[in-house]
Protein backbone atom coordinates (compact mmCIF):
# COMPACT_ATOMS: atom_id res chain seq x y z
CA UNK A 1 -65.31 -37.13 -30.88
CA UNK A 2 -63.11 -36.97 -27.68
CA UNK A 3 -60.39 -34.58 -29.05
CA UNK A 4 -60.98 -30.75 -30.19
CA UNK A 5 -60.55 -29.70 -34.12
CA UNK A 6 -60.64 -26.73 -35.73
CA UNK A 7 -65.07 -26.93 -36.44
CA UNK A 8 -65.47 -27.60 -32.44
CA UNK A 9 -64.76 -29.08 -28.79
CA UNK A 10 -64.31 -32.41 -28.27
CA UNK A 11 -66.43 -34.49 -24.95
CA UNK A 12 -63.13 -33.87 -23.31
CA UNK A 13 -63.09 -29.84 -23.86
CA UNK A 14 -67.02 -29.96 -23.30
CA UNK A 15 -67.11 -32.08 -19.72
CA UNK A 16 -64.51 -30.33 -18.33
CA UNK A 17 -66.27 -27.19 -19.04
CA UNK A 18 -68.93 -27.93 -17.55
CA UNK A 19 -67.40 -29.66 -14.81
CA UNK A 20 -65.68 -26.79 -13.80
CA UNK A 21 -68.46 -24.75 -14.05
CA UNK A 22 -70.90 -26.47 -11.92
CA UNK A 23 -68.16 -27.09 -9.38
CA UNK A 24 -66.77 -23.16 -9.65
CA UNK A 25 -70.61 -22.26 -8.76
CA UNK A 26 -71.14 -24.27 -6.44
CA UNK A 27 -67.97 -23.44 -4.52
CA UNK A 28 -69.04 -19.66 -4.42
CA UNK A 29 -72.48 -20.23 -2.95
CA UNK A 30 -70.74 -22.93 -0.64
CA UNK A 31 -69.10 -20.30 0.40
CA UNK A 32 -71.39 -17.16 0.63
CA UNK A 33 -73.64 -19.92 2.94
CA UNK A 34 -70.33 -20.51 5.22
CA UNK A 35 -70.07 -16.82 5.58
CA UNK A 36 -73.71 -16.68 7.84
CA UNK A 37 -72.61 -19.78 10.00
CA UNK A 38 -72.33 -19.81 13.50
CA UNK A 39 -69.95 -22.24 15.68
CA UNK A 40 -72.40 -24.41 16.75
CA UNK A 41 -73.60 -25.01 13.25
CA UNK A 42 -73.05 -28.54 11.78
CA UNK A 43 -71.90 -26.84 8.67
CA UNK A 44 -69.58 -24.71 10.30
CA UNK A 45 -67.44 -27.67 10.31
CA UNK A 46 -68.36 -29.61 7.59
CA UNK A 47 -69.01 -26.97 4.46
CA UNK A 48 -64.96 -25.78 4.85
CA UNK A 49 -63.77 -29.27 4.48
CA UNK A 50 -65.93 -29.83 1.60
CA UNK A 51 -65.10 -26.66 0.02
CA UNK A 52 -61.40 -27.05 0.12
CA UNK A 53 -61.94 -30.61 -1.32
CA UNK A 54 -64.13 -29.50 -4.34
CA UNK A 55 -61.72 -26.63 -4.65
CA UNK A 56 -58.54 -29.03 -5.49
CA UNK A 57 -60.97 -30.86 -7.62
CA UNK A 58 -61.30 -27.25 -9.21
CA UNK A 59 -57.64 -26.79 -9.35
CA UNK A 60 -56.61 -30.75 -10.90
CA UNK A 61 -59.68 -29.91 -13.80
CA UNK A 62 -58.07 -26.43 -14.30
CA UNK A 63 -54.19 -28.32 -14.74
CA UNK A 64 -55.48 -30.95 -17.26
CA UNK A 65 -57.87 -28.27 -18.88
CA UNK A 66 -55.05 -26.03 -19.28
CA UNK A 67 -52.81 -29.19 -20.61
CA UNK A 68 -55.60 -30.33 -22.86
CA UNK A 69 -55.88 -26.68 -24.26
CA UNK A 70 -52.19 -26.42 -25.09
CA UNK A 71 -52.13 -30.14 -26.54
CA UNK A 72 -55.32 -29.80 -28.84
CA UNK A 73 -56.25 -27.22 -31.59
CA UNK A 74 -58.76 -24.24 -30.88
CA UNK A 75 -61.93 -24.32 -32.89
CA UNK A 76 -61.97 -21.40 -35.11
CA UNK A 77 -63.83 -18.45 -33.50
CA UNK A 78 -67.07 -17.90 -35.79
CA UNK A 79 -67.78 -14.41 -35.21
CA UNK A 80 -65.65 -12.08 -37.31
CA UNK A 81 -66.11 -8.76 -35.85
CA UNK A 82 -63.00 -7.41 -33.45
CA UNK A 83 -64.47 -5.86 -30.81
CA UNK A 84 -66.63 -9.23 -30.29
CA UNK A 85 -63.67 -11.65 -31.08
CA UNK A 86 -61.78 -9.37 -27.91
CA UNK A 87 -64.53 -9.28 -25.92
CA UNK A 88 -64.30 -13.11 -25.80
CA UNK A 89 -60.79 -13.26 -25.35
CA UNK A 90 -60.45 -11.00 -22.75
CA UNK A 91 -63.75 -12.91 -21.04
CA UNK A 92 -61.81 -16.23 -21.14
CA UNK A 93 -58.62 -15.15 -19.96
CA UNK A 94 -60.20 -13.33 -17.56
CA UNK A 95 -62.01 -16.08 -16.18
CA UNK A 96 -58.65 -18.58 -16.42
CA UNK A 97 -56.69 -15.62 -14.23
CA UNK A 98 -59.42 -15.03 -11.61
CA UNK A 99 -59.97 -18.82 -11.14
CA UNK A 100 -56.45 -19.85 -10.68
CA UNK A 101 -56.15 -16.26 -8.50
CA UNK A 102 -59.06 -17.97 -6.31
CA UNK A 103 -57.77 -21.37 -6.41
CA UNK A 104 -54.22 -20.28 -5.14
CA UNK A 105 -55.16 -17.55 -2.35
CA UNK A 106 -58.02 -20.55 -1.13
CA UNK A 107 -54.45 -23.01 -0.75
CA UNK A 108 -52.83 -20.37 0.56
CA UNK A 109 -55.74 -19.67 3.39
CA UNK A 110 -55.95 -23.39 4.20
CA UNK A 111 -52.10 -24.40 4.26
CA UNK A 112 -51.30 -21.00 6.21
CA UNK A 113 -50.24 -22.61 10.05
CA UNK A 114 -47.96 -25.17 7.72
CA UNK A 115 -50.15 -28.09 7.52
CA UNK A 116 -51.55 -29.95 4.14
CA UNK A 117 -54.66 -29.45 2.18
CA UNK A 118 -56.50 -32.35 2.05
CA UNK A 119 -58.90 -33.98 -0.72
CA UNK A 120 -61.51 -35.69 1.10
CA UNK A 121 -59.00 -37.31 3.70
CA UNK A 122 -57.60 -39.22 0.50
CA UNK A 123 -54.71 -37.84 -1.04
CA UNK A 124 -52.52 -34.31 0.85
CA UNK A 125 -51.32 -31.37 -0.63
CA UNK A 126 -48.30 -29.84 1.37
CA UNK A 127 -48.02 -26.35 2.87
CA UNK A 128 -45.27 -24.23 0.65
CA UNK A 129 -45.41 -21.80 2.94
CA UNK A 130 -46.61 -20.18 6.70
CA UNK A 131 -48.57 -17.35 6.73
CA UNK A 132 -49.06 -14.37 9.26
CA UNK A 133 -52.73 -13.60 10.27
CA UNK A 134 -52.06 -9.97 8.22
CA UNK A 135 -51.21 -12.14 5.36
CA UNK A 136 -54.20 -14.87 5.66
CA UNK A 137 -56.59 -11.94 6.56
CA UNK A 138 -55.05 -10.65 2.40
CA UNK A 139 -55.56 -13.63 1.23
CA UNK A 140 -59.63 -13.87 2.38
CA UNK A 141 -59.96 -10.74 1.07
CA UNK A 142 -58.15 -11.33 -2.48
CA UNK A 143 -60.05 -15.02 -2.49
CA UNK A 144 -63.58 -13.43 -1.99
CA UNK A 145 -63.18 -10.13 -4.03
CA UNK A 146 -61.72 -12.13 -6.96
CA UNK A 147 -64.64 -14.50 -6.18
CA UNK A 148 -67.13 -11.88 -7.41
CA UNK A 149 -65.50 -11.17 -9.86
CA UNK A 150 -65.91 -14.56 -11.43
CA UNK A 151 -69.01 -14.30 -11.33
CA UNK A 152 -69.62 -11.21 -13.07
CA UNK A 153 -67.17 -12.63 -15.62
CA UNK A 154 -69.38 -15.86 -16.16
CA UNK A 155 -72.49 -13.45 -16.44
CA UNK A 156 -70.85 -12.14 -19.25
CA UNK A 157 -69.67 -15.18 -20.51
CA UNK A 158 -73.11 -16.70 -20.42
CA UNK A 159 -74.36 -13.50 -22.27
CA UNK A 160 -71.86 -13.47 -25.16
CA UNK A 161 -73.09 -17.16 -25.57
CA UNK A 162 -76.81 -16.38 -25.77
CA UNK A 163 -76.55 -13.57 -27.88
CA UNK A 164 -74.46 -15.97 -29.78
CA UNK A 165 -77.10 -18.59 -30.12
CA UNK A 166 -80.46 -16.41 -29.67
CA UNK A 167 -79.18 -12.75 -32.23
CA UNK A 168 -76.66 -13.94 -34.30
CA UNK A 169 -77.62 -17.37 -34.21
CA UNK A 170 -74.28 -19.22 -34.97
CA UNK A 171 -73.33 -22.44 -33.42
CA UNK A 172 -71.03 -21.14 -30.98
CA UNK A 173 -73.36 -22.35 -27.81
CA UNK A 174 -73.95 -25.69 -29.74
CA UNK A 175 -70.31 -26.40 -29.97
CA UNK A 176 -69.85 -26.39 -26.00
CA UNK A 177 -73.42 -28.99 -25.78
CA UNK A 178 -72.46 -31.55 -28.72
CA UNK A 179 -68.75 -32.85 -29.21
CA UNK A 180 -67.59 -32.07 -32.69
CA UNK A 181 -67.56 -35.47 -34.92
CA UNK A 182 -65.20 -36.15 -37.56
């Protein structure tokens, strides 16, 4: 019930999804509502430090998702037509680029003048590297176009799935709500 098999995800596979999907959303309208703040705004202050926290949280789930994809089998795909089979693939890797293409330029942007990202004031995550203000002014830019694009990718992602369930009415959705038991 914890692990993933061929016939379906396991509760590890499934609350990590989800996880990561609640945080990931989230983090973007944390984000669009930083955008209108002004100085004086509690928020101002607050909503970066909280978004940089829940975004290492993001990046963690994303290392031991990615781990726990490598070290456990993929349930069989149950469509069998190509250009839906694709369509998924492309989706999902898609969505794995983009978020770690977030996740990085966001580390990037907060560790630019050299000093550590922090998680909640508990544990540090060191600067690799300074950054001009050209270069951090990139990395925004890269961070909140590849943002969007997330978004439209879990749009479509959240379509294939309800066609899935609602038109072809396979148990593709199901798998991702019920750990597989064997």
């Amino acid at each position: 019930m914890l692990k993933d098999s061929s016939a379906g995800y396991g509760l590890i596979s499934i609350l990590i999804h989800w996880l990561s999907a609640l945080l990931i959303l989230f983090l973007f309208g944390l984000g669009i509502y930083m955008t209108g703040l002004g100085y004086y705004d509690d928020w101002y202050h607050k909503g970066p430090a909280l978004h940089i926290s829940l975004g290492l949280i993001v990046l963690l789930l994303m290392l031991v998702r990615v781990t726990w994809r490598i070290l456990n089998p993929t349930p069989t795909a149950l469509g069998n037509q190509r250009v839906q089979l694709l369509g998924a693939t492309l989706v999902k890797w898609g969505l794995y680029l983009a978020i770690f293409v977030v996740l990085v330029s966001g580390y990037l942007i907060t560790t630019a003048e050299g000093k550590p990202a922090s998680l909640f004031d508990w544990i540090y995550f060191p600067s690799f590297a300074t950054l001009s203000a050209q270069q951090v002014d990139l990395a925004g830019e890269l961070h909140e176009y590849v943002a969007w694009g997330i978004i439209g990718l879990v749009v479509l992602h959240v379509a294939g799935a309800l066609v899935h369930h609602f038109v072809v009415r396979d148990r593709t959705l199901v798998r991702m709500l019920k750990p597989v038991k064997k």
